[in-house]
N, C-alpha and C. Protein backbone atom coordinates (compact mmCIF):
# COMPACT_ATOMS: atom_id res chain seq x y z
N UNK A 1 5.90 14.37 14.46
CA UNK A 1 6.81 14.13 13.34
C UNK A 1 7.29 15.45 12.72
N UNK A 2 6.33 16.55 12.18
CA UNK A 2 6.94 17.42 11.59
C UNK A 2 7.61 18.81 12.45
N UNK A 3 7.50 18.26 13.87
CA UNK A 3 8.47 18.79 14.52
C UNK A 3 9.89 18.50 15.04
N UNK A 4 10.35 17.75 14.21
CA UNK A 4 11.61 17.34 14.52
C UNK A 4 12.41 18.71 13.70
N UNK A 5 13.20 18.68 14.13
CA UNK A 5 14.47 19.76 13.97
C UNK A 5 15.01 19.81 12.70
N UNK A 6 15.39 20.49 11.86
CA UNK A 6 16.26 20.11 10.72
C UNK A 6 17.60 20.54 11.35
N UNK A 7 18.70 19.34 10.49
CA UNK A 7 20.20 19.96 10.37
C UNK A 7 20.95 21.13 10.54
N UNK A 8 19.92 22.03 9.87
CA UNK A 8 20.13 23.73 9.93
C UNK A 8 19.28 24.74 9.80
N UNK A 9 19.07 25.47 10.63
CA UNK A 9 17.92 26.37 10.34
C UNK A 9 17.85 27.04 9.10
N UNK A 10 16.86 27.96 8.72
CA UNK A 10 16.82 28.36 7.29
C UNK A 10 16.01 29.43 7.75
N UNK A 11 17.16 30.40 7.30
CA UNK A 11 16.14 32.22 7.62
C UNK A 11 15.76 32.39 6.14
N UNK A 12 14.36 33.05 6.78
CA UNK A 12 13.82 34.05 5.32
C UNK A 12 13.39 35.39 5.27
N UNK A 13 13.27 35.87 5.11
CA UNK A 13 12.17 37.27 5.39
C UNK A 13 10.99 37.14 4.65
N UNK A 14 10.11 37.31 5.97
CA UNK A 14 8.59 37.12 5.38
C UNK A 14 7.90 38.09 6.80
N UNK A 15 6.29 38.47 6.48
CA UNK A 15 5.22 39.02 6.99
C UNK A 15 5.10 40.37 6.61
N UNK A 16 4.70 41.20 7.52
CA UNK A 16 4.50 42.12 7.18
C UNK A 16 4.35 42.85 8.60
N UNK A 17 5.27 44.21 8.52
CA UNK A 17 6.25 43.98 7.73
C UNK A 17 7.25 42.99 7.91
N UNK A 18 8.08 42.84 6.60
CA UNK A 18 9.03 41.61 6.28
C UNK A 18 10.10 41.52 7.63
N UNK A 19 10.38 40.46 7.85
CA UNK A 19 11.36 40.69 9.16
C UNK A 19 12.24 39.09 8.92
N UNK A 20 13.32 39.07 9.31
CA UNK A 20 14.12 37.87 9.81
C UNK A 20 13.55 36.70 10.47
N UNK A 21 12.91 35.49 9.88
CA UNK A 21 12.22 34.60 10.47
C UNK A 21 13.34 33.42 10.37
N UNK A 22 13.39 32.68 11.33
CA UNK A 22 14.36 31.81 11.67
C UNK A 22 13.20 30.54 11.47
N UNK A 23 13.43 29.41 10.24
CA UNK A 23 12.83 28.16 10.54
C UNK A 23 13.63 27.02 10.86
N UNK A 24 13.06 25.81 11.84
CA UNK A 24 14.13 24.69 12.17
C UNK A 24 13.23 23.53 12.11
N UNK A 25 12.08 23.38 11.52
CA UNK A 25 11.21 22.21 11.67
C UNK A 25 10.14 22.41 10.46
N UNK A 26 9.61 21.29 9.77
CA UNK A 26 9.01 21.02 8.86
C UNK A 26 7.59 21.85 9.21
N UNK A 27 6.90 21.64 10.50
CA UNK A 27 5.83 22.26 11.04
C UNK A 27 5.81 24.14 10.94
N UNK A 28 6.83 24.62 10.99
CA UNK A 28 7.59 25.87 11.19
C UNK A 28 7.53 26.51 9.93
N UNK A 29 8.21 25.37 8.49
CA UNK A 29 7.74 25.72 7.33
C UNK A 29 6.67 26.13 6.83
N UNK A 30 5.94 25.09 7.11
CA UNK A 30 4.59 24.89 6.25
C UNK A 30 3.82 25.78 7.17
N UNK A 31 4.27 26.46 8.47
CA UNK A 31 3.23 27.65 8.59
C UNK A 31 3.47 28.72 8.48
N UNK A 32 4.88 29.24 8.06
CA UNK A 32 5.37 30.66 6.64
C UNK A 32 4.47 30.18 5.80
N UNK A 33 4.72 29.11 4.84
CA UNK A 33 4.33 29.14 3.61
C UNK A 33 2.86 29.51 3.56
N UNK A 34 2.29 28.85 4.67
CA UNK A 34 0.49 29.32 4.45
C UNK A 34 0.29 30.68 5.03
N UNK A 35 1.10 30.91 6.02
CA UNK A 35 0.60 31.95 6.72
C UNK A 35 1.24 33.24 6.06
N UNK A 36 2.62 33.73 5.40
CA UNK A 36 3.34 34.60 5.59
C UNK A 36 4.23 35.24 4.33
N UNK A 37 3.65 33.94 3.57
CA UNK A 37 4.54 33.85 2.07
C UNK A 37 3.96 34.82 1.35
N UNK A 38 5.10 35.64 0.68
CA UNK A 38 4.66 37.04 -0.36
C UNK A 38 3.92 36.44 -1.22
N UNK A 39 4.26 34.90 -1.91
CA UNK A 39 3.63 34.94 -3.26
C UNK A 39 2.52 33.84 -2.91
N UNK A 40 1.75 33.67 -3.41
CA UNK A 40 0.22 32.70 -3.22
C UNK A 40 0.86 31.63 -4.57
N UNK A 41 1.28 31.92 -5.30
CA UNK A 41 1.44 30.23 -6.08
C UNK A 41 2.96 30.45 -6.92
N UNK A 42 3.32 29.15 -6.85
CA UNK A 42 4.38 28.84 -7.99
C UNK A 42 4.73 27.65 -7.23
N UNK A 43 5.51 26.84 -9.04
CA UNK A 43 5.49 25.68 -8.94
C UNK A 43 6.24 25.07 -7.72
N UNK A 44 7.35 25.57 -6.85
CA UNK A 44 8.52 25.65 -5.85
C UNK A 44 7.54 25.48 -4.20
N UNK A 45 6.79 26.33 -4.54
CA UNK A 45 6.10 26.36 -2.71
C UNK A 45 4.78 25.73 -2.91
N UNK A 46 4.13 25.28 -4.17
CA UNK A 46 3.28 24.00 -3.98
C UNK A 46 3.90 22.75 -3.75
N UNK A 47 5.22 22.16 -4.37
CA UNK A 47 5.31 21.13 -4.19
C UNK A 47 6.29 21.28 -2.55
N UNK A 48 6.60 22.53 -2.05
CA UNK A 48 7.35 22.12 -0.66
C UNK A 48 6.33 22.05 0.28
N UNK A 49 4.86 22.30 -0.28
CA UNK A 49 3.64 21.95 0.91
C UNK A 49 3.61 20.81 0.88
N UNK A 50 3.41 20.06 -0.37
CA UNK A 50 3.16 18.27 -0.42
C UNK A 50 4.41 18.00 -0.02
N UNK A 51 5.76 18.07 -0.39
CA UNK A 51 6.64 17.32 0.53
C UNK A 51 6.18 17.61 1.94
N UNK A 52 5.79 18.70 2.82
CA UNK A 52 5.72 18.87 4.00
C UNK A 52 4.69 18.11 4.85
N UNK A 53 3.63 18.04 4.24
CA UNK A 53 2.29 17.03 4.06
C UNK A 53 2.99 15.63 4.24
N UNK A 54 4.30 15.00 2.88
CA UNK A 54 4.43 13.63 2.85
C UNK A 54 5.30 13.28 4.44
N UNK A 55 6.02 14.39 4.78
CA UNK A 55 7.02 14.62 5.89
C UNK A 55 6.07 14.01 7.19
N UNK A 56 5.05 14.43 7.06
CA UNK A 56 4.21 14.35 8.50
C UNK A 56 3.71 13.48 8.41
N UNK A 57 3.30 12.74 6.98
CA UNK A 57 2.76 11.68 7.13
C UNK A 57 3.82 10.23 6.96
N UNK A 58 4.54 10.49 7.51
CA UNK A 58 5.73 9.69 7.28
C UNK A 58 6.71 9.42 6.20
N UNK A 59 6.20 9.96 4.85
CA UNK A 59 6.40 9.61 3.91
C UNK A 59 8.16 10.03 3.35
N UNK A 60 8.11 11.01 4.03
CA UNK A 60 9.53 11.46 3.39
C UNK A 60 9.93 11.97 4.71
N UNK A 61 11.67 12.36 4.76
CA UNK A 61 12.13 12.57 5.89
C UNK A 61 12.46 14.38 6.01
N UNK A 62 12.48 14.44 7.24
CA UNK A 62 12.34 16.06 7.55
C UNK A 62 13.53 16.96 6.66
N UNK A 63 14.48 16.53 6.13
CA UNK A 63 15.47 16.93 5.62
C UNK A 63 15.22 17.33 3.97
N UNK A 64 14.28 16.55 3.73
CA UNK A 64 13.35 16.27 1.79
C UNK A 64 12.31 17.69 2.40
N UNK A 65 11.94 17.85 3.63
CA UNK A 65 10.87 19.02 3.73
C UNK A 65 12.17 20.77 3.39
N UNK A 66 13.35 20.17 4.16
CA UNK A 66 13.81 21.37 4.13
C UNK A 66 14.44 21.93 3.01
N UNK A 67 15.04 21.03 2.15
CA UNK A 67 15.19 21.58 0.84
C UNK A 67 14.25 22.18 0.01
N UNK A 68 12.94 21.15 0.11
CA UNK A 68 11.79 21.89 -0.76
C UNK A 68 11.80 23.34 -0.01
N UNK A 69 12.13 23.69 0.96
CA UNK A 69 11.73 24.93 1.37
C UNK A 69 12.45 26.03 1.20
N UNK A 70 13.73 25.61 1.15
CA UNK A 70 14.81 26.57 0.68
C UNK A 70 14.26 26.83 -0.89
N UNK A 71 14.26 25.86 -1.62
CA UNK A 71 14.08 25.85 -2.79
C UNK A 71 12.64 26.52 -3.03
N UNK A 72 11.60 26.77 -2.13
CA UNK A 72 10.26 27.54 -2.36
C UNK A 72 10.51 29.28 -1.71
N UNK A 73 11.32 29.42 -0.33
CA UNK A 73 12.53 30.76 -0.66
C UNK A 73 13.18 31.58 -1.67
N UNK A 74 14.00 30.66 -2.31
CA UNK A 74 14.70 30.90 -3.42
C UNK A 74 13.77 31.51 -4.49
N UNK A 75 12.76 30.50 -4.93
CA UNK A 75 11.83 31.16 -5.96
C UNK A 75 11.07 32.12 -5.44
N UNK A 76 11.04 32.62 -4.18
CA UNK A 76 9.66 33.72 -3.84
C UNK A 76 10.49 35.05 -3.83
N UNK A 77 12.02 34.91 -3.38
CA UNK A 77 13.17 36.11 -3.08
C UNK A 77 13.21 36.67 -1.53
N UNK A 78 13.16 35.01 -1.15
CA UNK A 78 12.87 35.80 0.61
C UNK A 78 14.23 34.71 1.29
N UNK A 79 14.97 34.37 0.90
CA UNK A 79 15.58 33.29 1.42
C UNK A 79 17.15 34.07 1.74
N UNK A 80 17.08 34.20 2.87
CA UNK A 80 18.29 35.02 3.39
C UNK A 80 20.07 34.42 3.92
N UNK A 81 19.47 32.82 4.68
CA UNK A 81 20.59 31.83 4.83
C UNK A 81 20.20 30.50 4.84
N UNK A 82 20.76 29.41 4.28
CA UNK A 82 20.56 28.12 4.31
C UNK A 82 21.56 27.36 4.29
């Protein structure tokens, strides 16, 4: 499930060092966010883990994962195209 594709990919810059990461799947997200993300908390990239969580568990559709993620980008300052 949380490898289905989104609509449009969504670059960010993240790791170390920071580089051009291309995401296209809910699974893809949620392993920047744990693995790669500059910031460890705010309110934006906790709740795009639980959407990503509800995504896999059927609950919401892969498209509800990718906004939360742009939108957890946006608040960290790594979100390059969406």
């Amino acid at each position: 499930m949380m490898n289905n594709p989104w609509s449009k990919p969504v670059v960010v810059l993240i790791g170390e060092p920071p580089v051009e990461t291309t995401v296209e799947t809910t699974q893809a997200a949620a392993w920047a966010m744990i693995e790669d993300w500059p910031v460890e908390d705010g309110p934006l990239i906790d709740r795009a883990l639980i959407v990503c969580a509800e995504v896999d568990g059927g609950k919401r559709k892969p498209e509800d994962a990718r906004a939360a993620f742009v939108a957890a980008a946006e608040e960290a300052g790594v979100l390059v195209s969406a």
